[in-house]
Protein backbone atom coordinates (compact mmCIF):
# COMPACT_ATOMS: atom_id res chain seq x y z
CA UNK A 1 -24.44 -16.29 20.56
CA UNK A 2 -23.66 -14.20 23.92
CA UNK A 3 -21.83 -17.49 25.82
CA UNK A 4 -20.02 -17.81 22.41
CA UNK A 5 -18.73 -14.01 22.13
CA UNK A 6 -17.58 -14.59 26.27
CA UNK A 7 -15.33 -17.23 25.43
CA UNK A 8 -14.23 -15.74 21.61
CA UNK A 9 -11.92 -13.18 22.94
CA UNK A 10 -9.25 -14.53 25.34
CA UNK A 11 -6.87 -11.95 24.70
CA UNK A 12 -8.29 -9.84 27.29
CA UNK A 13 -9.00 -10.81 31.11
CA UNK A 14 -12.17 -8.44 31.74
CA UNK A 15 -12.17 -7.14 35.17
CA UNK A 16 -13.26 -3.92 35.14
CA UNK A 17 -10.14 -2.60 33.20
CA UNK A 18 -9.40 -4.58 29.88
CA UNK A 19 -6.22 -6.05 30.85
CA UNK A 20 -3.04 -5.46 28.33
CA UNK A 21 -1.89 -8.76 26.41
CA UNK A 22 1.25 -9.33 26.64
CA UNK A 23 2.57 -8.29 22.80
CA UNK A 24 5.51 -6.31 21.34
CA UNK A 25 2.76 -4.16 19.46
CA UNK A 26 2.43 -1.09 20.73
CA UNK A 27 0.34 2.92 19.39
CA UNK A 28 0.33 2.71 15.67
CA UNK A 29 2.66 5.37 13.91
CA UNK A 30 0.08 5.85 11.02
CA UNK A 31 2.67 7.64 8.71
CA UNK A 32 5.06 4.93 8.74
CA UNK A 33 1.98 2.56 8.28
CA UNK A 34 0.49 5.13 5.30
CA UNK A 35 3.60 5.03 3.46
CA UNK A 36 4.37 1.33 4.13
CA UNK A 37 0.74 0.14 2.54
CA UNK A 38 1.24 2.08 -0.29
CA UNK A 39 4.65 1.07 -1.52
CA UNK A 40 4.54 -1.90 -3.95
CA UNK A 41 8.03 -3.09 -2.78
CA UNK A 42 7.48 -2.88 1.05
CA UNK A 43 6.54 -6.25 3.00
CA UNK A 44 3.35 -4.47 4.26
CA UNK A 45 2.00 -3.29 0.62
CA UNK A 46 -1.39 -3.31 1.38
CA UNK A 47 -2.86 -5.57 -1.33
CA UNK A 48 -0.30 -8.17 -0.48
CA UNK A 49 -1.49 -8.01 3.03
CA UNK A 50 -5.14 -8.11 1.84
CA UNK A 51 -4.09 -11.53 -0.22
CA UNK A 52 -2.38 -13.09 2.75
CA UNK A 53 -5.67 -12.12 5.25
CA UNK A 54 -8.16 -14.05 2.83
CA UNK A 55 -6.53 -16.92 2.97
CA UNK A 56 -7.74 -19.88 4.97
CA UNK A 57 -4.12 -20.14 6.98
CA UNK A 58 -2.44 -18.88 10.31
CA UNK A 59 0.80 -17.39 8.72
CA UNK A 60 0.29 -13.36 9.25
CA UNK A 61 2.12 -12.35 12.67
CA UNK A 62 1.15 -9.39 14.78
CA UNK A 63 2.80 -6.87 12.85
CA UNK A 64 1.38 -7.99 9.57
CA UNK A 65 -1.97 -7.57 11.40
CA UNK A 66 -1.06 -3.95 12.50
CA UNK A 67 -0.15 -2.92 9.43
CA UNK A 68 -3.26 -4.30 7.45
CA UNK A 69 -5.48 -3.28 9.73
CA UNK A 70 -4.39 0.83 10.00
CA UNK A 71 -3.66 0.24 6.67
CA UNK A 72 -7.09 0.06 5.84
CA UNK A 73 -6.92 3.96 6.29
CA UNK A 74 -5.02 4.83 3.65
CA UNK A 75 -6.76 2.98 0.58
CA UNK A 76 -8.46 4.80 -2.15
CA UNK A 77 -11.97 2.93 -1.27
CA UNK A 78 -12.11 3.81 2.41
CA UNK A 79 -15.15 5.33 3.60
CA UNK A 80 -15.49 5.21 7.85
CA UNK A 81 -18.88 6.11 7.33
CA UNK A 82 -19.88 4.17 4.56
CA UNK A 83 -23.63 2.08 4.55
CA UNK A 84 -22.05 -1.87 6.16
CA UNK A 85 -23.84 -4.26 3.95
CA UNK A 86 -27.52 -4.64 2.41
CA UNK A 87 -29.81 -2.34 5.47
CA UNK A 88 -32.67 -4.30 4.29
CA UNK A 89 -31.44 -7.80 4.53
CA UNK A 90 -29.67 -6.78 7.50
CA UNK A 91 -32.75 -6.04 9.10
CA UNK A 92 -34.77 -9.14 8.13
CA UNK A 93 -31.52 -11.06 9.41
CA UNK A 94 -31.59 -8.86 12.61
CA UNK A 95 -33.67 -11.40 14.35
CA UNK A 96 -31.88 -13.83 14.13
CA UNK A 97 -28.92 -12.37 16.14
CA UNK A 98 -30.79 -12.78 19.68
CA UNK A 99 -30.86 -16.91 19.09
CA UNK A 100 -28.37 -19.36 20.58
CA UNK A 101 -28.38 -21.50 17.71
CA UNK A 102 -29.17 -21.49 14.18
CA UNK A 103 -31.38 -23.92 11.07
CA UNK A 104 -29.16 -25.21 8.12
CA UNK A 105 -30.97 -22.27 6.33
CA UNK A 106 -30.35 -19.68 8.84
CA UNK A 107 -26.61 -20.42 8.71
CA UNK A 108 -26.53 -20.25 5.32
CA UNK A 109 -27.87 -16.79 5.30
CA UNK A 110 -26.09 -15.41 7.89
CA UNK A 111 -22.54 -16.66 6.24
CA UNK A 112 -23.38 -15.27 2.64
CA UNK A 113 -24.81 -12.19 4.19
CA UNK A 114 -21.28 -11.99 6.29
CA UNK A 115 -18.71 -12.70 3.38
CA UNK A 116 -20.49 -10.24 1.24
CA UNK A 117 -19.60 -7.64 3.93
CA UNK A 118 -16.39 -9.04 4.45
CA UNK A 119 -15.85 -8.74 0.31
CA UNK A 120 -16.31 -4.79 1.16
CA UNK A 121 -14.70 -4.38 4.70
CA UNK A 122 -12.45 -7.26 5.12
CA UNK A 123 -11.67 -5.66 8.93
CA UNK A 124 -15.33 -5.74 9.73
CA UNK A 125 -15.08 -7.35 13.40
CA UNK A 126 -18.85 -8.11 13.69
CA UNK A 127 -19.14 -9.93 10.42
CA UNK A 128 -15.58 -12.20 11.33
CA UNK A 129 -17.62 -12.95 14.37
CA UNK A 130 -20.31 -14.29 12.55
CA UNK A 131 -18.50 -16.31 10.04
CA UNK A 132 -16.71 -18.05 12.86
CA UNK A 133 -19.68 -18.76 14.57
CA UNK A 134 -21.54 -20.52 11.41
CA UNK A 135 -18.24 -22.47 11.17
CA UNK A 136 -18.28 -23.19 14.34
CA UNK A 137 -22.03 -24.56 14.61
CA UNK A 138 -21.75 -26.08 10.33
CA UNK A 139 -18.81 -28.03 12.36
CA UNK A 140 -16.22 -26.87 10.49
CA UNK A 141 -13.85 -26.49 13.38
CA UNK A 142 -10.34 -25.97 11.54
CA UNK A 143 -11.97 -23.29 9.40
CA UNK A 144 -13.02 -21.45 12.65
CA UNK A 145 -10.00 -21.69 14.35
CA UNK A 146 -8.09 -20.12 11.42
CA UNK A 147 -10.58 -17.27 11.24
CA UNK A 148 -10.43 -16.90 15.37
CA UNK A 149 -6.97 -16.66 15.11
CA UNK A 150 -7.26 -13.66 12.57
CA UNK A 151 -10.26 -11.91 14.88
CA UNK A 152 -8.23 -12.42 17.85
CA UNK A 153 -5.45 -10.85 16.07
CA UNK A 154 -7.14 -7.88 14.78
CA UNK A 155 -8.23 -7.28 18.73
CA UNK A 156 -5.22 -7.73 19.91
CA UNK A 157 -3.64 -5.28 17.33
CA UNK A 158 -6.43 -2.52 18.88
CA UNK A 159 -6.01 -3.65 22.26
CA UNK A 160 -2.35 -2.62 22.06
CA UNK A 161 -3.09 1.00 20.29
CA UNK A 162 -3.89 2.41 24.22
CA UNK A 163 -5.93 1.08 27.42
CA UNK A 164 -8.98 3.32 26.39
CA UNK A 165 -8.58 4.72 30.26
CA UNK A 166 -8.14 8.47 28.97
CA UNK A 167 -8.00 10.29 25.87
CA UNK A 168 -4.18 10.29 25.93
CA UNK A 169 -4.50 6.30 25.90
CA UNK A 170 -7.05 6.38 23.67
CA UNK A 171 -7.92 2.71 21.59
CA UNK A 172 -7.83 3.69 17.99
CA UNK A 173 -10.09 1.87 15.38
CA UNK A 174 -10.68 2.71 12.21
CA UNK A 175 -14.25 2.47 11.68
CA UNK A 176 -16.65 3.70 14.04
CA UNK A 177 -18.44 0.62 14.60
CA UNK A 178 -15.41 -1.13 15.37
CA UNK A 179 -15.67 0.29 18.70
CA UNK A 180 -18.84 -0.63 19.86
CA UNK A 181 -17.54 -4.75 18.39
CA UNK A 182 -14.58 -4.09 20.55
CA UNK A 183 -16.09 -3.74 23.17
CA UNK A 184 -18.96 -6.03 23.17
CA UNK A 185 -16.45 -8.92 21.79
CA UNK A 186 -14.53 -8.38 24.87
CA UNK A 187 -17.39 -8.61 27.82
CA UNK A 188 -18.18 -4.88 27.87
CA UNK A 189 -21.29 -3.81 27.24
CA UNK A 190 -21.51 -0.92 25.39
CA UNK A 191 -24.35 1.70 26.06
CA UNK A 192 -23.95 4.94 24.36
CA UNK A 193 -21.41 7.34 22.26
CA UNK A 194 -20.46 10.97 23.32
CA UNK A 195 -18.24 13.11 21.58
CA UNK A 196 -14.97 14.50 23.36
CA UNK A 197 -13.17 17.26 21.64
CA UNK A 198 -10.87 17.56 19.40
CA UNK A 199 -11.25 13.57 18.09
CA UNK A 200 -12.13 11.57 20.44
CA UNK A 201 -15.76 9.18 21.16
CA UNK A 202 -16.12 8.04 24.68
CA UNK A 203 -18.12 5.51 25.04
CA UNK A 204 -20.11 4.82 27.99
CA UNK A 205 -20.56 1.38 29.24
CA UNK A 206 -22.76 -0.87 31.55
CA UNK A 207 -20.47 -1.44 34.38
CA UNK A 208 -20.43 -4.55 36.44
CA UNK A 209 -19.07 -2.60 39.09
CA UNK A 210 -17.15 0.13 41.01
CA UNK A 211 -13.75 -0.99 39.41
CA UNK A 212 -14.68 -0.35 36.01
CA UNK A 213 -14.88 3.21 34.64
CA UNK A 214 -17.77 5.03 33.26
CA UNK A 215 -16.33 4.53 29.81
CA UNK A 216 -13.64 4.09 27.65
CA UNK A 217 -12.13 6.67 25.03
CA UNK A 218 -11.33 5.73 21.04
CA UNK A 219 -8.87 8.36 19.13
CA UNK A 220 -10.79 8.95 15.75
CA UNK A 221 -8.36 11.83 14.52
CA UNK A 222 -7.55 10.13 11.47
CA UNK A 223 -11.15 8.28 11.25
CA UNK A 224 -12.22 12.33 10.78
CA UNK A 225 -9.12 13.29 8.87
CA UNK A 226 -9.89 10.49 6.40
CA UNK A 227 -13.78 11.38 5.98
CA UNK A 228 -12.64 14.71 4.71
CA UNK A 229 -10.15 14.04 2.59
CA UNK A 230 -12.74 12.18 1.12
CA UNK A 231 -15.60 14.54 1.60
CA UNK A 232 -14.13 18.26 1.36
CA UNK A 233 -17.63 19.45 0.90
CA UNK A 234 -18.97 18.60 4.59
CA UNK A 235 -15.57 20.80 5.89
């Protein structure tokens, strides 16, 4: 699973700095993206962004994948700190995670287990990982390359939110956990999470060496300005 996450992300050239890939994408303007995802007669309506994503083809560019990925903000049913998946079948699946290859019944586990999270968080970085990788070792090589493309995408769209170097270049995700995935998708280890006021996690890494820095910075303004919109309660 490791040698396969190495060679999954080749948008980035890790060497001690995540290298910038060469795109036209550049920091998400989140309002134009908000009111874009919810207008029915705009090109980036969010449900008609959510059909094109789910299907088995290569046709969404990079700024379809910007704006359905920050679009994910903005919909009624976004939680960043909702429960991901079944805890309890996660954890008996858990295992599993540390082996380099899979049984026919394993496989089949992992996949269902992954599209049932994807059903609920179509974004969820870990899960595309996984459903590539059953693809991948079930043989079904055009089906993984069409899903690699849309992972790769999805990084690529984060990658070019910021270089994570300060808070002022901050990455921004939009769910927590998508930063740790980022991360460990792209050959950094991550290690822990501290909190950087006003909105900001930097996360500390394991570096390989001097050249890298002690840890990279995520912008989670509107992660937090989300959560209590939808949670006035915990203001």
């Amino acid at each position: 699973m490791k040698k396969f996450l190495s060679i999954l992300f080749t948008i980035f050239m890790v060497t001690g700095v995540a290298a910038q890939p060469r795109t036209s994408l550049s920091r998400p303007d989140l309002e134009e993206i908000r009111v874009a995802s919810l207008d029915e007669e705009s090109p980036y309506y969010y449900p008609r962004l959510l059909t094109e994503f789910m299907k088995n083809d290569t046709t969404m560019n990079d700024v379809d994948f910007q704006y359905f990925y920050y679009g994910t903000f903005f919909q009624e049913d976004y939680d960043p700190y909702r429960q991901v998946g079944n805890p309890d079948q996660l954890a008996v699946l858990a295992p599993l995670f540390n082996k380099t290859t899979w049984t026919r019944s394993e496989r089949k586990q992992i996949l269902d287990f992954a599209m049932a999270v994807l059903a609920d968080n179509p974004v969820n970085l870990r899960q595309l990982t996984n459903r590539i990788f059953v693809y991948q070792q079930n043989g079904k090589n055009d089906l993984a390359k069409i899903w690699q493309y849309k992972l790769n995408h999805l990084l690529k769209v984060i990658a070019s939110s910021g270089n994570g170097l300060t808070p002022e270049t901050a990455w921004v995700v939009v769910y927590p956990h998508d930063e740790y995935d980022f991360l460990n998708i792209s050959g950094i280890t991550a290690r822990e999470q501290e909190f950087v006021a006003p909105y900001y996690d930097h996360i500390l890494i394991n570096r390989k060496d001097e050249k890298q820095p002690e840890g990279y910075y995520f912008d989670i303004e509107e992660i937090l300005k989300q959560y209590f919109i939808k949670h006035p309660s915990e203001i």
